[in-house]
Protein backbone atom coordinates (compact mmCIF):
# COMPACT_ATOMS: atom_id res chain seq x y z
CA UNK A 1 102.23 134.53 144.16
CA UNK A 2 105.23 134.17 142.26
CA UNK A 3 104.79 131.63 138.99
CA UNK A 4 106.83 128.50 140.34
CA UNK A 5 104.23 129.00 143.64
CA UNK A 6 101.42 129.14 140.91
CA UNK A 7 102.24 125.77 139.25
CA UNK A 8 102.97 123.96 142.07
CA UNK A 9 99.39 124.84 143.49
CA UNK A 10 98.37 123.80 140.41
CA UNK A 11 99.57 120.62 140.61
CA UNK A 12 98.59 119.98 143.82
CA UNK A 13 95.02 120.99 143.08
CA UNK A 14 95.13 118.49 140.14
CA UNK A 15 96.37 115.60 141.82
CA UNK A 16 93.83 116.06 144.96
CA UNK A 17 91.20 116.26 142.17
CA UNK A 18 91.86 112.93 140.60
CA UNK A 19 92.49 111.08 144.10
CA UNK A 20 89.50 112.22 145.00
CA UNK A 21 87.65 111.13 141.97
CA UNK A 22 89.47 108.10 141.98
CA UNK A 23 88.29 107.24 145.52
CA UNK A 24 85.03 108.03 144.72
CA UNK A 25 84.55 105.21 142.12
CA UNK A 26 86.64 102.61 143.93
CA UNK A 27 90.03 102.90 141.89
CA UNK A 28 93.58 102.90 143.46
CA UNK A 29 95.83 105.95 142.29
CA UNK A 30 99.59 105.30 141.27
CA UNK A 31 101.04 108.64 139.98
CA UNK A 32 104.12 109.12 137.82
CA UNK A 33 106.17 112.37 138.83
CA UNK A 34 106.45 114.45 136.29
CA UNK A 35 109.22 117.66 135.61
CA UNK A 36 112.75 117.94 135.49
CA UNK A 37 112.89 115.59 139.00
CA UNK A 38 112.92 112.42 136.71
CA UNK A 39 111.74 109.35 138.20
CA UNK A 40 113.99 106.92 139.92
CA UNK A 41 114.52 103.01 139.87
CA UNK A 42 112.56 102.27 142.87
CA UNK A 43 109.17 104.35 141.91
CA UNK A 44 109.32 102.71 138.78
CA UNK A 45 109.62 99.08 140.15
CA UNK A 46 106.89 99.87 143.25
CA UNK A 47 104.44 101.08 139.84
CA UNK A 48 105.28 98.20 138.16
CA UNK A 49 104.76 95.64 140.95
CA UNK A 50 101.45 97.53 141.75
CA UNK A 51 100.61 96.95 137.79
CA UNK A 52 100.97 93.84 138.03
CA UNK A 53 98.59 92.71 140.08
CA UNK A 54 95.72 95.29 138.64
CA UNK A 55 93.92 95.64 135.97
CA UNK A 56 95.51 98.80 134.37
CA UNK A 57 93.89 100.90 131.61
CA UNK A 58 95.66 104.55 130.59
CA UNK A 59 93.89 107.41 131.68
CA UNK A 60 94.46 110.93 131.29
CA UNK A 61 93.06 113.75 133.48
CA UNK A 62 93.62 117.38 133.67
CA UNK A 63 91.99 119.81 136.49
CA UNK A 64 91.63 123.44 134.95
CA UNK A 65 91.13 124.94 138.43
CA UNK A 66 86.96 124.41 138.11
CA UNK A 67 86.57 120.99 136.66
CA UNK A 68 88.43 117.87 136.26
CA UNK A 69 88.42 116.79 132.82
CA UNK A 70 88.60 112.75 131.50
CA UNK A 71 90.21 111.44 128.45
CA UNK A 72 88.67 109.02 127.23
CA UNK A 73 85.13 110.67 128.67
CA UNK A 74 84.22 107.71 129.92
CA UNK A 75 86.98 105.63 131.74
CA UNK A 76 85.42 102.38 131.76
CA UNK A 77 85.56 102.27 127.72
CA UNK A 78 88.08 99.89 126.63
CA UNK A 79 90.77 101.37 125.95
């Protein structure tokens, strides 16, 4: 598998990791991409409408390919 094959699979493993975490405690998922693809006008207006309406608290997970890992540890903490 070449490397660009590698981190997309990476990626995709991540994101299905946190969707499904998110799902399982109730929590809608807006995500952000990330790369040299930028983000454009209308993803950033359809995240901020979304925001808007929500309570929002930052969150940031990473999935090492066994276990998906929280920062802060526990997501309900204020933040």
């Amino acid at each position: 598998m070449s490397a660009f094959a590698k981190v997309r699979a990476s990626e995709a493993a991540s994101k299905e990791a946190l969707r499904l975490y998110c799902q399982k405690n109730g929590w809608k998922l807006a995500v952000l991409k990330g790369g040299k693809a930028g983000v454009t006008a209308r993803e950033i207006a359809r995240l901020k409408k979304a925001a808007s309406s929500a309570t929002v608290k930052w969150m940031i997970a990473a999935f090492d390919g066994e276990a998906l890992h929280l920062v802060p540890d526990d997501p309900m903490e204020k933040a």
